[in-house]
Protein backbone atom coordinates (compact mmCIF):
# COMPACT_ATOMS: atom_id res chain seq x y z
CA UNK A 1 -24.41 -67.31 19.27
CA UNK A 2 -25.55 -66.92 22.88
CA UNK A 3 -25.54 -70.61 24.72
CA UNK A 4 -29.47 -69.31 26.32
CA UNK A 5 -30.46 -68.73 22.46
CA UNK A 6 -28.90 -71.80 21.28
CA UNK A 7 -30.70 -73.22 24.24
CA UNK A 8 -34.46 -72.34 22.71
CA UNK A 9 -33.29 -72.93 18.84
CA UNK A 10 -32.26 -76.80 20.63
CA UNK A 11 -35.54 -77.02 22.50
CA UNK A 12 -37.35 -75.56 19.40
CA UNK A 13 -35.58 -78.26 16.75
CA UNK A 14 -36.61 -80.76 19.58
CA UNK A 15 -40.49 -80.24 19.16
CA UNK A 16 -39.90 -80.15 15.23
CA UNK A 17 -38.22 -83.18 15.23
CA UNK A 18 -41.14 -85.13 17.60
CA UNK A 19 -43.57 -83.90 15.43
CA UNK A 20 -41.95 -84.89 12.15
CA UNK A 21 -41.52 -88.23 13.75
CA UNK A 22 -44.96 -88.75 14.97
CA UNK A 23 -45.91 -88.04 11.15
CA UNK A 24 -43.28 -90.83 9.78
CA UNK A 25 -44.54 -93.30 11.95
CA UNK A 26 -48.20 -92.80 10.93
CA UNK A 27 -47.20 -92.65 7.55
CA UNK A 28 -44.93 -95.58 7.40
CA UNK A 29 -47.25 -97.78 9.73
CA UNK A 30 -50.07 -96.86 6.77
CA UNK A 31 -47.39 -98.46 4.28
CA UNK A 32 -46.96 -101.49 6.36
CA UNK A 33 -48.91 -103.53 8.99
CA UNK A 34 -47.96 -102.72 12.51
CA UNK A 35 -46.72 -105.79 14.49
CA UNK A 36 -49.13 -107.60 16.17
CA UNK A 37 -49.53 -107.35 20.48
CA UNK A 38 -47.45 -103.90 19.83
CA UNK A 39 -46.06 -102.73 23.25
CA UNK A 40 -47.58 -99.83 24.90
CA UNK A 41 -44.10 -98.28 25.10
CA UNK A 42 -43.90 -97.69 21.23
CA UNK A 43 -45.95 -94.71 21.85
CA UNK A 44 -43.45 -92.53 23.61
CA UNK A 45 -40.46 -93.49 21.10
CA UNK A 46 -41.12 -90.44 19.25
CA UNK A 47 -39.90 -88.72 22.45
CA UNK A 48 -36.82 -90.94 22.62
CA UNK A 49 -35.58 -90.39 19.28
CA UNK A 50 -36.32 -86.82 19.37
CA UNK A 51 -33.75 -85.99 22.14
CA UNK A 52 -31.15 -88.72 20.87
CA UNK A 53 -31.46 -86.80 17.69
CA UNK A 54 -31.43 -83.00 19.04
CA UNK A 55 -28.08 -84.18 20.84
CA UNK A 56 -25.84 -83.76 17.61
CA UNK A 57 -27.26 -80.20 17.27
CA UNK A 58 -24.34 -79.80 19.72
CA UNK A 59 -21.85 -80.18 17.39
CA UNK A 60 -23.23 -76.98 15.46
CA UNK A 61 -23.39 -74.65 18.19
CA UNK A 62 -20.60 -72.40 18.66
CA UNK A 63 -19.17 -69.27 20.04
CA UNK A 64 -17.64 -67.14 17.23
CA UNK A 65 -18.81 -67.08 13.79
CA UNK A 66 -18.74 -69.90 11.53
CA UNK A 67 -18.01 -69.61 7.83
CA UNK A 68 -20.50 -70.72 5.20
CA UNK A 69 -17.95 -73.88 4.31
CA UNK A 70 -17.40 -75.07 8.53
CA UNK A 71 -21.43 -74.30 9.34
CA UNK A 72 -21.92 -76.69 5.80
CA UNK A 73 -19.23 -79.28 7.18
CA UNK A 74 -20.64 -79.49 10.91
CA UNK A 75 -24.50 -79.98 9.05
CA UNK A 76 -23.57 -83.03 7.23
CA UNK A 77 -21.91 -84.50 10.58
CA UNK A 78 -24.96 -83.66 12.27
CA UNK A 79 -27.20 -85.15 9.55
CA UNK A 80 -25.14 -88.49 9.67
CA UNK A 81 -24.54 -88.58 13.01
CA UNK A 82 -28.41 -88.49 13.46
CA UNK A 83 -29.32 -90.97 10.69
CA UNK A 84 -26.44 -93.19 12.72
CA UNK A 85 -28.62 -92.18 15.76
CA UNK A 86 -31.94 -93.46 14.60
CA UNK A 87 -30.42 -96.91 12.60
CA UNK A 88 -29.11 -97.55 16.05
CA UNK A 89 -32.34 -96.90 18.17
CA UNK A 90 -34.22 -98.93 15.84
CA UNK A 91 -32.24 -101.59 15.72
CA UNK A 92 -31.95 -101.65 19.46
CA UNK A 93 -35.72 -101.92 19.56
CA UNK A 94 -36.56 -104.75 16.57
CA UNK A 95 -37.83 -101.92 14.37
CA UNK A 96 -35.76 -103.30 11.24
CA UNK A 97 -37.64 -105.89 10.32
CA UNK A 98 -37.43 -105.86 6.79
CA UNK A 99 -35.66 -103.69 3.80
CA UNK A 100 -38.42 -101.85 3.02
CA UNK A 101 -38.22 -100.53 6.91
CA UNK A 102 -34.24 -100.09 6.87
CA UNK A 103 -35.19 -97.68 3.27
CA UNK A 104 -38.39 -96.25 4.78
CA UNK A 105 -36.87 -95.14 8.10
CA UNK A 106 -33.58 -93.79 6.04
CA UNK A 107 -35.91 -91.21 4.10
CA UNK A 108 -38.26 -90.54 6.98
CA UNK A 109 -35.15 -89.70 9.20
CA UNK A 110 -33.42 -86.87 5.34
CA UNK A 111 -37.05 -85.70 5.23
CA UNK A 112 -37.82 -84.82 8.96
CA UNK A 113 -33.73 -83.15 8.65
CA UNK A 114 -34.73 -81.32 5.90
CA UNK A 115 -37.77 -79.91 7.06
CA UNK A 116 -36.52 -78.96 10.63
CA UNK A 117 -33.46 -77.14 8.66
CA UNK A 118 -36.64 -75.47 6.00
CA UNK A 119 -38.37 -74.69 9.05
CA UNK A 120 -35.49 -73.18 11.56
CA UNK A 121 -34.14 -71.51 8.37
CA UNK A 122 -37.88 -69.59 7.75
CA UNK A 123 -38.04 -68.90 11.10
CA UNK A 124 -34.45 -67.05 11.59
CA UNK A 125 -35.30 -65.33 8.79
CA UNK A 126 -38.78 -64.19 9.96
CA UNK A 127 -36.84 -62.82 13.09
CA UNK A 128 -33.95 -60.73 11.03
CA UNK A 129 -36.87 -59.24 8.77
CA UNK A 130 -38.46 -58.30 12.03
CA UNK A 131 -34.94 -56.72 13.58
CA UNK A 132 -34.39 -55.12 9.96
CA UNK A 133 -37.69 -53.26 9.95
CA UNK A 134 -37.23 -52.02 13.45
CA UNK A 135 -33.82 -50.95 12.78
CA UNK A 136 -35.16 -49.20 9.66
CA UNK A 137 -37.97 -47.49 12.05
CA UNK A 138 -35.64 -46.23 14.18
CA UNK A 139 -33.50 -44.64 11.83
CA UNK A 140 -36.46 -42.95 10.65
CA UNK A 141 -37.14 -41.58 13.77
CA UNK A 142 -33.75 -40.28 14.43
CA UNK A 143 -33.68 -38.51 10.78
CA UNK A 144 -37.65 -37.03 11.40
CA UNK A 145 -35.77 -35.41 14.85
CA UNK A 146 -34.59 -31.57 14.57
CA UNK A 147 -31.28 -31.00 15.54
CA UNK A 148 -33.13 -29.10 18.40
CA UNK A 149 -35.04 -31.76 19.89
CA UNK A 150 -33.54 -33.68 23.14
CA UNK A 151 -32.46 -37.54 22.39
């Protein structure tokens, strides 16, 4: 895959992830009280853990091909590298207060993978239907031509 593609899937995963974040922490702060005299700061840790997390996408990208079994190996690195990632950053700032947190933040962090991964999977398919079709067009074309007709 081209590094400027891999560049826009990154950036793309990045925006996925902050809004699949934002949601968990609405929904978990529903589940349980915020703390009280919460800093200002909280707000943009959304932000913060989406980079920190779109940083093992890294370890996917690649320059030739990968088969089905290395692509499958490098997304289970990249899912525990990033449930490593967010432990850490919460940790780091007090946000593991409790067990229910540690469990709630666990399954916010397989649930936000999984739907980035739904959603970047529907999406790269969306985009080879699209090439199919227009490959399929074109091929039309070409047969619709006489032999006498200039290319």
């Amino acid at each position: 895959m081209e590094f400027r593609n891999s560049l826009k899937k990154y950036i793309n995963d990045f925006l996925m992830i902050q809004a699949g974040i934002t949601l968990s922490i609405g929904i978990i702060s529903r589940l349980s009280p915020p703390p009280a005299g919460m800093d200002p700061n909280m707000l943009f840790m959304p932000f913060v853990y989406a980079f920190f997390c779109t940083l093992p996408s890294l370890i996917v990208y690649s320059k030739k091909e990968l088969s089905i079994r290395q692509m499958a190996v490098r997304k289970i690195i990249q899912f525990l590298l990033i449930e490593l990632t967010v432990i850490l950053i919460s940790y780091v700032i007090g946000a593991l207060q409790n067990p229910f947190m540690c469990t709630a933040i666990i399954i916010a962090v397989a649930v936000v993978y999984l739907l980035v991964n739904c959603f970047s999977y529907l999406i790269s398919k969306s985009d080879a239907n699209a090439m199919t079709q227009k490959i399929r067009h074109i091929k039309e074309q070409k047969k619709e031509r006489t032999p006498y007709e200039p290319v």
